[in-house]
C-alpha atoms as a PDB file:
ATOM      1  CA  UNK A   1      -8.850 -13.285   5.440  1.00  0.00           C
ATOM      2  CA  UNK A   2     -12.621 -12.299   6.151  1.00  0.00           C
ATOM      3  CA  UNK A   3     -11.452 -10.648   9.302  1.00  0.00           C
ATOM      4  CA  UNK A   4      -8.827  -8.329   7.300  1.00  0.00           C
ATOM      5  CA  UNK A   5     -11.596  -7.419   4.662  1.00  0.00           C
ATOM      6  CA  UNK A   6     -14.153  -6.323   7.230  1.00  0.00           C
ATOM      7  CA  UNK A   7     -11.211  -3.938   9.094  1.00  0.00           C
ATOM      8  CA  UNK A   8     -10.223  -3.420   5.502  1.00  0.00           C
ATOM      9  CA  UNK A   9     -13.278  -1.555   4.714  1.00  0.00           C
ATOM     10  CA  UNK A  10     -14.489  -0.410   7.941  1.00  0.00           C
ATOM     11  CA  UNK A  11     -11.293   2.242   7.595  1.00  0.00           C
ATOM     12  CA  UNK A  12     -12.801   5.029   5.180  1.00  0.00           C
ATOM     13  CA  UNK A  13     -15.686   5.229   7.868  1.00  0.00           C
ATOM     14  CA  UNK A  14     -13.323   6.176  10.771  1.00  0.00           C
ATOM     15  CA  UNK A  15     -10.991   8.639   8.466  1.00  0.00           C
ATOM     16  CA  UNK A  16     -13.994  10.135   7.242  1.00  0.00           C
ATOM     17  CA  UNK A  17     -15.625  10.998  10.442  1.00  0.00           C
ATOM     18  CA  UNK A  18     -13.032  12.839  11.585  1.00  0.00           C
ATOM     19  CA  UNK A  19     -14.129  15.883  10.372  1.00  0.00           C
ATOM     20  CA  UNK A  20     -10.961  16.873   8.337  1.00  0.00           C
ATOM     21  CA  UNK A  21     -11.672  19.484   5.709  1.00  0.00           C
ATOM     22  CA  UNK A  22      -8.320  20.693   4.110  1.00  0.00           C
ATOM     23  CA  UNK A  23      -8.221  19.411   0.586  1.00  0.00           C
ATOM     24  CA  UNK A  24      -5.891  21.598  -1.091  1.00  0.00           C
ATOM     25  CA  UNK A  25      -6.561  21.660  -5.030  1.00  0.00           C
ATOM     26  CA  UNK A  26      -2.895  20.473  -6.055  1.00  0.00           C
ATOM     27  CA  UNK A  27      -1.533  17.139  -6.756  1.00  0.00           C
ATOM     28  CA  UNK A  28       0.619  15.963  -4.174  1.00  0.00           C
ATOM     29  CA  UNK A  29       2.366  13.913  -7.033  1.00  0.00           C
ATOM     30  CA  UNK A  30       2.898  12.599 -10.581  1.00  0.00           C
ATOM     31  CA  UNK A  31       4.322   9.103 -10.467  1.00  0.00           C
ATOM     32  CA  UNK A  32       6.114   6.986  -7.596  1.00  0.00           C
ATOM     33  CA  UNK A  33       8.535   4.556  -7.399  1.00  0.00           C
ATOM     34  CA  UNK A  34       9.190   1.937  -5.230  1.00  0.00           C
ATOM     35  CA  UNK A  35      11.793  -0.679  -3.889  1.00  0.00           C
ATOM     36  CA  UNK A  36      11.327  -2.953  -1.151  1.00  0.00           C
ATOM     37  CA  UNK A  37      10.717  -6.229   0.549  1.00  0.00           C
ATOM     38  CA  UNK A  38       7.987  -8.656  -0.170  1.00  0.00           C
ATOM     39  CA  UNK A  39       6.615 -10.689   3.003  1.00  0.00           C
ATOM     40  CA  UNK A  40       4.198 -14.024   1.721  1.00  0.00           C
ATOM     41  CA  UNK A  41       1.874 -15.386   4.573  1.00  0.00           C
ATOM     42  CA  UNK A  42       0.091 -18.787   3.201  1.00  0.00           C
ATOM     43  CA  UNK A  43       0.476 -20.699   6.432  1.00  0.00           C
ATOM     44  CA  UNK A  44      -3.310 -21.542   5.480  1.00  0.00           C
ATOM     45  CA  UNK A  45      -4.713 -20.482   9.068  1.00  0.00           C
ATOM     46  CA  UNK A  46      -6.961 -17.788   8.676  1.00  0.00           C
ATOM     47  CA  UNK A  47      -7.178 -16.638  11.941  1.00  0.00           C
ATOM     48  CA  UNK A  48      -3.395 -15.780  11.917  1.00  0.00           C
ATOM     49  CA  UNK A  49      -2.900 -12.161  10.237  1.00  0.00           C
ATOM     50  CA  UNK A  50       0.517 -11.422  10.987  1.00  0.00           C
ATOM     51  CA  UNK A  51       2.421 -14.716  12.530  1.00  0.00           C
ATOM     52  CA  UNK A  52       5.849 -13.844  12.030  1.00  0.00           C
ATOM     53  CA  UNK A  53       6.823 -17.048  12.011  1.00  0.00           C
ATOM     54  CA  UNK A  54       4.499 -18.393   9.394  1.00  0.00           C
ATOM     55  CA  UNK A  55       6.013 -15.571   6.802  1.00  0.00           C
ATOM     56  CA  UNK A  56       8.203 -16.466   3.366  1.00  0.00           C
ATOM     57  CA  UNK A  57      10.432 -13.690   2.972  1.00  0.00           C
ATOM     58  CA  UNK A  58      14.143 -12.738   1.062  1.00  0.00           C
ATOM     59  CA  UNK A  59      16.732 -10.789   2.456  1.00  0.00           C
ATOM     60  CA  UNK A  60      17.431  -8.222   0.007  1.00  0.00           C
ATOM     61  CA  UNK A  61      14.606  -6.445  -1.642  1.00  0.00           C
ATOM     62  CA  UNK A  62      12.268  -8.478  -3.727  1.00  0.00           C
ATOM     63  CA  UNK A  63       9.289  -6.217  -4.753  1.00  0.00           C
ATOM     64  CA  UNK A  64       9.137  -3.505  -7.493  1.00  0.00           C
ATOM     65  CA  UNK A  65       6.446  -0.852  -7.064  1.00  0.00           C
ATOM     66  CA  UNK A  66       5.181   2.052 -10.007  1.00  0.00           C
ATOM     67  CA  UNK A  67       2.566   4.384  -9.035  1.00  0.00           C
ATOM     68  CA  UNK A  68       0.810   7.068 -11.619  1.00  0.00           C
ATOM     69  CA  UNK A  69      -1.492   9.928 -10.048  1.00  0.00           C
ATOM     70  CA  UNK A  70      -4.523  10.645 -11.554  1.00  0.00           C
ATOM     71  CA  UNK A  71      -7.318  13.099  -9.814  1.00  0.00           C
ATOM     72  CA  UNK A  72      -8.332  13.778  -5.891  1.00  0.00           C
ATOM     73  CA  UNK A  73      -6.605  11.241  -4.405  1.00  0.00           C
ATOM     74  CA  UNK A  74      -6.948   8.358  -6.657  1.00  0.00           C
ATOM     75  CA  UNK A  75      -4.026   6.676  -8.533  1.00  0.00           C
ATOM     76  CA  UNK A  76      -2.950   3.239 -10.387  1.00  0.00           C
ATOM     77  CA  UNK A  77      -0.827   0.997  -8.783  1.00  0.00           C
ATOM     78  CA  UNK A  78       1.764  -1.516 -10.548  1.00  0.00           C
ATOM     79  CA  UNK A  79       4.310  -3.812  -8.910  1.00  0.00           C
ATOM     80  CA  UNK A  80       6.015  -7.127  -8.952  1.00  0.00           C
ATOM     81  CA  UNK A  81       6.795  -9.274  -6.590  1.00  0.00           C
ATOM     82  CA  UNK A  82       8.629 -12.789  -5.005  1.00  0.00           C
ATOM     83  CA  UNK A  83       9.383 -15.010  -2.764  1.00  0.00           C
ATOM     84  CA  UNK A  84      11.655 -18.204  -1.730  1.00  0.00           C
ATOM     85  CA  UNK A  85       9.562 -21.097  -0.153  1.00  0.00           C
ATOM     86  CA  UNK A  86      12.288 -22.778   1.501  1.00  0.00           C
ATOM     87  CA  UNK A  87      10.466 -25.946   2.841  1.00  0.00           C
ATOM     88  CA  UNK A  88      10.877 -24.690   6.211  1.00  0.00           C
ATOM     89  CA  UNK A  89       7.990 -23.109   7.279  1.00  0.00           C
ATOM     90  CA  UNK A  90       4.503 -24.267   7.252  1.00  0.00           C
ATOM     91  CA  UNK A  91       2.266 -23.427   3.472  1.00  0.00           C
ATOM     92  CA  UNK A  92      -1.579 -24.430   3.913  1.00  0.00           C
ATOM     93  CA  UNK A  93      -1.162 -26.412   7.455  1.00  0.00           C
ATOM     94  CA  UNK A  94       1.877 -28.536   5.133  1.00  0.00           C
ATOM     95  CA  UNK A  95       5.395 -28.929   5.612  1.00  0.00           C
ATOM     96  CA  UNK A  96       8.276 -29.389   3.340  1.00  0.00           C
ATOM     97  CA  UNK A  97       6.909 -27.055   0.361  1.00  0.00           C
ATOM     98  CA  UNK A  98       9.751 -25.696  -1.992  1.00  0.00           C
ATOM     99  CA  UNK A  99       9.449 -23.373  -4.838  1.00  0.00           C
ATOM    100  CA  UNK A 100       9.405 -20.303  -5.857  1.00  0.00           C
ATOM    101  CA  UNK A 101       6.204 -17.733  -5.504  1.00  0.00           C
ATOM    102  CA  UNK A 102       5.644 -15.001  -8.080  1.00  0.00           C
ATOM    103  CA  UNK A 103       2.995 -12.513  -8.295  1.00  0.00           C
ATOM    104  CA  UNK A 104       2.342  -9.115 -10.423  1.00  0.00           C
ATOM    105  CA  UNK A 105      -0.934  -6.844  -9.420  1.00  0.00           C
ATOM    106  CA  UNK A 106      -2.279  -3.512 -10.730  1.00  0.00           C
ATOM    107  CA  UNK A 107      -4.666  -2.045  -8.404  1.00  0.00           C
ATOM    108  CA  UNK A 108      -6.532   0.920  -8.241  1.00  0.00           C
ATOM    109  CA  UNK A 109      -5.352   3.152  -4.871  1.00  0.00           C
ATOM    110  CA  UNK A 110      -7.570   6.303  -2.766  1.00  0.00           C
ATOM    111  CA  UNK A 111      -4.880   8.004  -0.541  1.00  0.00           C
ATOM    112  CA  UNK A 112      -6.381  10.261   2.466  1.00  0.00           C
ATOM    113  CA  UNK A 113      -3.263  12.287   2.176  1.00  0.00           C
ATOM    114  CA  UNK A 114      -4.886  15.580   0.921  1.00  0.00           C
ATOM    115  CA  UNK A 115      -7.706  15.222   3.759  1.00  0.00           C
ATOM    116  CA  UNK A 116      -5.592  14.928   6.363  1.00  0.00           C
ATOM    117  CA  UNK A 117      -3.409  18.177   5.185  1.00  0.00           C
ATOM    118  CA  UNK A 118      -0.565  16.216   3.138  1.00  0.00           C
ATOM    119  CA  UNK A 119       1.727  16.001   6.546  1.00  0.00           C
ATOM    120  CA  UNK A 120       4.072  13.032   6.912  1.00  0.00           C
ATOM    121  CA  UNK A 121       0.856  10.536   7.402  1.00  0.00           C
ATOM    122  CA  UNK A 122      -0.515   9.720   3.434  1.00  0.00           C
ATOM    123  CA  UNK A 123      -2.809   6.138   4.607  1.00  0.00           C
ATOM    124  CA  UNK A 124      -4.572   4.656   1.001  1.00  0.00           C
ATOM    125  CA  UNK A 125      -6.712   1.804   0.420  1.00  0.00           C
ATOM    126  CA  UNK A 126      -6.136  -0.281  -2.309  1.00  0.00           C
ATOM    127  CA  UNK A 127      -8.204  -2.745  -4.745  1.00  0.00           C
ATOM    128  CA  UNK A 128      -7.295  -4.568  -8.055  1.00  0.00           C
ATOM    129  CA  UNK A 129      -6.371  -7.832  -9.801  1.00  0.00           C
ATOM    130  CA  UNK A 130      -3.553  -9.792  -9.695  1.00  0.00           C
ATOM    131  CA  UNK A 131      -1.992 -13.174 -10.954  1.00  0.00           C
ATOM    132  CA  UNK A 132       0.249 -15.647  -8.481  1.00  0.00           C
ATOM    133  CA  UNK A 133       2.654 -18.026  -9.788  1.00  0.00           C
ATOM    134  CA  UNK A 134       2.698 -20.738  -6.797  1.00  0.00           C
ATOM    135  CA  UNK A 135       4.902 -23.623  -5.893  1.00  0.00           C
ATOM    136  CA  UNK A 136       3.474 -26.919  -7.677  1.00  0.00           C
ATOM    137  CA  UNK A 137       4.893 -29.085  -4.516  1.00  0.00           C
ATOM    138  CA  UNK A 138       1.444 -27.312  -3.021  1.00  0.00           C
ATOM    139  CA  UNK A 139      -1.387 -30.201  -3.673  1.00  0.00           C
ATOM    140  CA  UNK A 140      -3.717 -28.343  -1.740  1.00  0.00           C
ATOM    141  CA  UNK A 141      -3.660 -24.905  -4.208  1.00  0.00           C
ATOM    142  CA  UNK A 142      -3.092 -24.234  -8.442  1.00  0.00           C
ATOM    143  CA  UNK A 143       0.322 -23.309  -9.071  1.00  0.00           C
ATOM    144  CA  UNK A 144      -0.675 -20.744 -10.966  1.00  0.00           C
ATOM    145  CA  UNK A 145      -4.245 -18.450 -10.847  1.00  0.00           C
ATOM    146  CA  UNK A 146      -5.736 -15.129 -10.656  1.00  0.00           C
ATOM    147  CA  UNK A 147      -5.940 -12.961  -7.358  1.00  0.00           C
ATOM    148  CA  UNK A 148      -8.635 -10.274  -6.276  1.00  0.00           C
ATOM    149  CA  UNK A 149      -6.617  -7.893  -3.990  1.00  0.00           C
ATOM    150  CA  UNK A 150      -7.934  -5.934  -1.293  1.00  0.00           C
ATOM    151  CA  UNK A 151      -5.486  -4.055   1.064  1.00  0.00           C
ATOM    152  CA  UNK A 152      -4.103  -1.033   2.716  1.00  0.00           C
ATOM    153  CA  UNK A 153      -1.355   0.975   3.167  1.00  0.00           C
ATOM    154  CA  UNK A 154       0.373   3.925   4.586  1.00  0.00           C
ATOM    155  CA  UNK A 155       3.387   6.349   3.447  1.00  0.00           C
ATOM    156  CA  UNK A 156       5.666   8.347   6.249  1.00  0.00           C
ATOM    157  CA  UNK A 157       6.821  11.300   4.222  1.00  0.00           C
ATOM    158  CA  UNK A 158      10.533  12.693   5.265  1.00  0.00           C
ATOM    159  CA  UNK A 159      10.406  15.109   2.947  1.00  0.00           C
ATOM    160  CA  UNK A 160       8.394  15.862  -0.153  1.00  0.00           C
ATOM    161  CA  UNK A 161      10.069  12.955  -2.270  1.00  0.00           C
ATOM    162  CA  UNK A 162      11.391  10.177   0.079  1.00  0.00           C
ATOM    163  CA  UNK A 163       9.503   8.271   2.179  1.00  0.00           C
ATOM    164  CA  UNK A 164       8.850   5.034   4.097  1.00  0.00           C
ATOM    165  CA  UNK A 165       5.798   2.607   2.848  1.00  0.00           C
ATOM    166  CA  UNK A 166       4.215   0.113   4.749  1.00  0.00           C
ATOM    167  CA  UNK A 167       1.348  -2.302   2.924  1.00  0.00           C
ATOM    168  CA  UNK A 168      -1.156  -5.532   3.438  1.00  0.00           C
ATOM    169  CA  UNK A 169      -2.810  -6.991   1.072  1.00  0.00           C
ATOM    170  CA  UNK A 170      -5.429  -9.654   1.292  1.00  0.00           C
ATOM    171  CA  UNK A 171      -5.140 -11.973  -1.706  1.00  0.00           C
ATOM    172  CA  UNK A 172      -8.627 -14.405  -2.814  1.00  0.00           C
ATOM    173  CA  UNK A 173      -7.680 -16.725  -5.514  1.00  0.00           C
ATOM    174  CA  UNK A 174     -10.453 -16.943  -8.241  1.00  0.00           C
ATOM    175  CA  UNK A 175     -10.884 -20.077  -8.069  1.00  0.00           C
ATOM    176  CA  UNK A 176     -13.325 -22.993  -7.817  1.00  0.00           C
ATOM    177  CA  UNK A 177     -12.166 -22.725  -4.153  1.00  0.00           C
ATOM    178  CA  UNK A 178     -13.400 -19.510  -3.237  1.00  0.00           C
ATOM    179  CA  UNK A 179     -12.208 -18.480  -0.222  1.00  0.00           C
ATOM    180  CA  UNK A 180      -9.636 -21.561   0.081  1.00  0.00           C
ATOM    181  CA  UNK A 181      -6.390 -22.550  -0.282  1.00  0.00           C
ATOM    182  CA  UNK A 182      -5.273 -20.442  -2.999  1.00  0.00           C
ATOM    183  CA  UNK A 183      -5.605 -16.652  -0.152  1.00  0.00           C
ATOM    184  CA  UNK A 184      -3.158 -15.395   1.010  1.00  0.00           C
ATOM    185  CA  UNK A 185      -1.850 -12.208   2.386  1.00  0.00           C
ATOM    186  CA  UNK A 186       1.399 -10.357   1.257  1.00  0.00           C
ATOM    187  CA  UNK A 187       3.048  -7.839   3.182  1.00  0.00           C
ATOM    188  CA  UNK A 188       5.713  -5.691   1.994  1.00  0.00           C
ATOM    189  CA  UNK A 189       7.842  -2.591   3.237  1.00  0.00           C
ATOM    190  CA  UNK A 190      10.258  -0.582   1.526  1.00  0.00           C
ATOM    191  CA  UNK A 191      11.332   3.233   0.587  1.00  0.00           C
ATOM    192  CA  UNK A 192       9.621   5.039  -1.963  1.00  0.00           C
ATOM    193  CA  UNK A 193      10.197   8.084  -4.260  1.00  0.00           C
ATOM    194  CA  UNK A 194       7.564  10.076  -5.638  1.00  0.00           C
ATOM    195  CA  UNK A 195       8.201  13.470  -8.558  1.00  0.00           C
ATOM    196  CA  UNK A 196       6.082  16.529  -8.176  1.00  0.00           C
ATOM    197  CA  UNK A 197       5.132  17.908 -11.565  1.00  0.00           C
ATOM    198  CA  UNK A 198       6.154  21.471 -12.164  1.00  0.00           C
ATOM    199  CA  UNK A 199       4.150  24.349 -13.450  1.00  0.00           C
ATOM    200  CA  UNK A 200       1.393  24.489 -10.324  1.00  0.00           C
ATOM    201  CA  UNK A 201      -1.300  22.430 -12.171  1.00  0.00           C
ATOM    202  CA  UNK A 202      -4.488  21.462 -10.609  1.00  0.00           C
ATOM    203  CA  UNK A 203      -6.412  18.357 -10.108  1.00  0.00           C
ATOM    204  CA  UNK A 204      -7.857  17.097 -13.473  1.00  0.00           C
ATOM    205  CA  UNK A 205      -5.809  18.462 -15.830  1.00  0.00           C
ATOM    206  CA  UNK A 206      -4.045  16.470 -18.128  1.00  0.00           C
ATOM    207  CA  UNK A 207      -1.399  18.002 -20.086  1.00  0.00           C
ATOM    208  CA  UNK A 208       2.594  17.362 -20.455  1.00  0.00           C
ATOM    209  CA  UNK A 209       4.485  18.660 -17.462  1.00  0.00           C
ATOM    210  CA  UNK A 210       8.066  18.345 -17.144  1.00  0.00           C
ATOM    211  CA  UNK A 211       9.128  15.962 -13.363  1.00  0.00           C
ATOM    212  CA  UNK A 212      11.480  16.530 -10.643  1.00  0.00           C
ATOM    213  CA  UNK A 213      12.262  15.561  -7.758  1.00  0.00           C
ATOM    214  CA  UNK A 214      11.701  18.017  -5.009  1.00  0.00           C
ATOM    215  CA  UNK A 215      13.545  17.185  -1.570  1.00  0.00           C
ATOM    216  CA  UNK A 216      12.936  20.008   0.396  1.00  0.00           C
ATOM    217  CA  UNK A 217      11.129  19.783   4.128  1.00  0.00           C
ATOM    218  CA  UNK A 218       7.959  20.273   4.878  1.00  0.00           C
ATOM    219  CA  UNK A 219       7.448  23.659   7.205  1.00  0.00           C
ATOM    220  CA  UNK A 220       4.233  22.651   9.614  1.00  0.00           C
ATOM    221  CA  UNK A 221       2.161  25.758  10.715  1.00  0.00           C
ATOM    222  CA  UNK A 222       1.157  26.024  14.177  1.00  0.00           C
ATOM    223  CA  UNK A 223      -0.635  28.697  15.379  1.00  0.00           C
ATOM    224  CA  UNK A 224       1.249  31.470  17.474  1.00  0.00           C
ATOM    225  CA  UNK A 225      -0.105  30.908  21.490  1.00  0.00           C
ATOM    226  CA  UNK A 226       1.125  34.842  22.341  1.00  0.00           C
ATOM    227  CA  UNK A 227      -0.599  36.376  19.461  1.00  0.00           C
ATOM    228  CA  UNK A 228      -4.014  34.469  20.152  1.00  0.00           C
ATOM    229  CA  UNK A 229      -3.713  35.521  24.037  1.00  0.00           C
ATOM    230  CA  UNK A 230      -3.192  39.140  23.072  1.00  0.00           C
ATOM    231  CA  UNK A 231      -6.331  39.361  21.442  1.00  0.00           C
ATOM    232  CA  UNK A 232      -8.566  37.518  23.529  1.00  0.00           C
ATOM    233  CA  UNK A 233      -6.697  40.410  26.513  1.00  0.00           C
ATOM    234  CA  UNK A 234      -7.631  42.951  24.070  1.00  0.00           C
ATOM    235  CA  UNK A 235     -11.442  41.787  24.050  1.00  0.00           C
END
């Protein structure tokens, strides 16, 4: 868990020194939705960020997702989520737990999608508060307590409404075991929908705008290599 957190914030220092300087003044969006699947890892080994084999997961989705847009990159984050713990896979170094694992989080969310020129790549950080409902076969953690979340993400846009998100979040139970039992990470992937607001508003302002959902493709500009030779013949 420790080892996520540190790469966790170390991020913002690499995106930021690269020097990217297109921040167009227009939000990107007004609200997202989101559908997907819900990955639990509470094997209880820290060192062990993404052991497959340690993960609680369903097969059909089992994670709801609600995302509102405020100002420069910054928006609230809302979602549900569960899991199955089947007694077949290890929780805290112990086999044989059953149950079921609940959790609901709003975090706050910066996306570096607007400083890296709003392509198909939209990474975010995340950070908020959370509460877990976990199985009571667990001695070793409460079966039910509240979670600091710290995590990460990142979007692949299609178009300018449907995309692809990927997301980790580290998960410290406050508890009288800080940094114990109670962490755990929870993984999730699914598709997400996001409506533009009409009526070319800017950043920071706050009035009623009517929402659709706009599914046209993006048209990347690249620079014209015959045009830029021509002139640098003409010099």
């Amino acid at each position: 868990m420790k080892v996520f957190l540190t790469i966790v914030l170390l991020i913002p220092c690499f995106i930021y020194s690269q020097g990217y300087k297109t921040f167009q003044n227009a939000n990107p969006y007004k609200m997202m939705f989101g559908l997907g699947w819900s990955i639990w890892d509470d094997d209880g080994a820290p060192g062990d960020l993404f052991k497959v084999e340690s993960m609680q997961a369903e097969v059909f989705p089992s994670r709801l997702m609600f995302d509102y847009y405020f100002y420069k990159g910054w928006s609230a984050e809302a979602s549900v989520a569960f899991t199955r713990f089947k007694g077949t896979k290890l929780v805290n170094n112990q086999a044989g737990i059953e149950g079921f694992g609940l959790s609901a989080d709003a975090n706050l969310k910066y996306s570096f999608y607007s400083l890296l020129g709003k392509g198909m790549i939209d990474p975010y950080l995340l950070m908020g508060l959370g509460a877990t409902v976990h199985p009571a076969s667990d001695t070793l953690s409460k079966s039910f307590y509240p979670t600091l979340n710290v995590g990460g993400g990142i979007n692949f846009w299609f178009n300018n409404a449907i995309g692809i998100q990927l997301q980790s979040v580290g998960k410290i139970g406050l508890t009288s075991d800080f940094f114990g039992k109670s962490d755990y990470m929870q993984h999730s992937i699914g598709l997400v929908v996001r409506l533009e607001s009409v009526g070319g508003g800017t950043e920071g302002e706050f009035k009623k705008e009517k929402l659709h959902l706009d599914t046209k493709k993006r048209k990347i500009k690249t620079p014209r290599k015959g045009r830029k030779d021509k002139k640098q013949g003409d010099a």
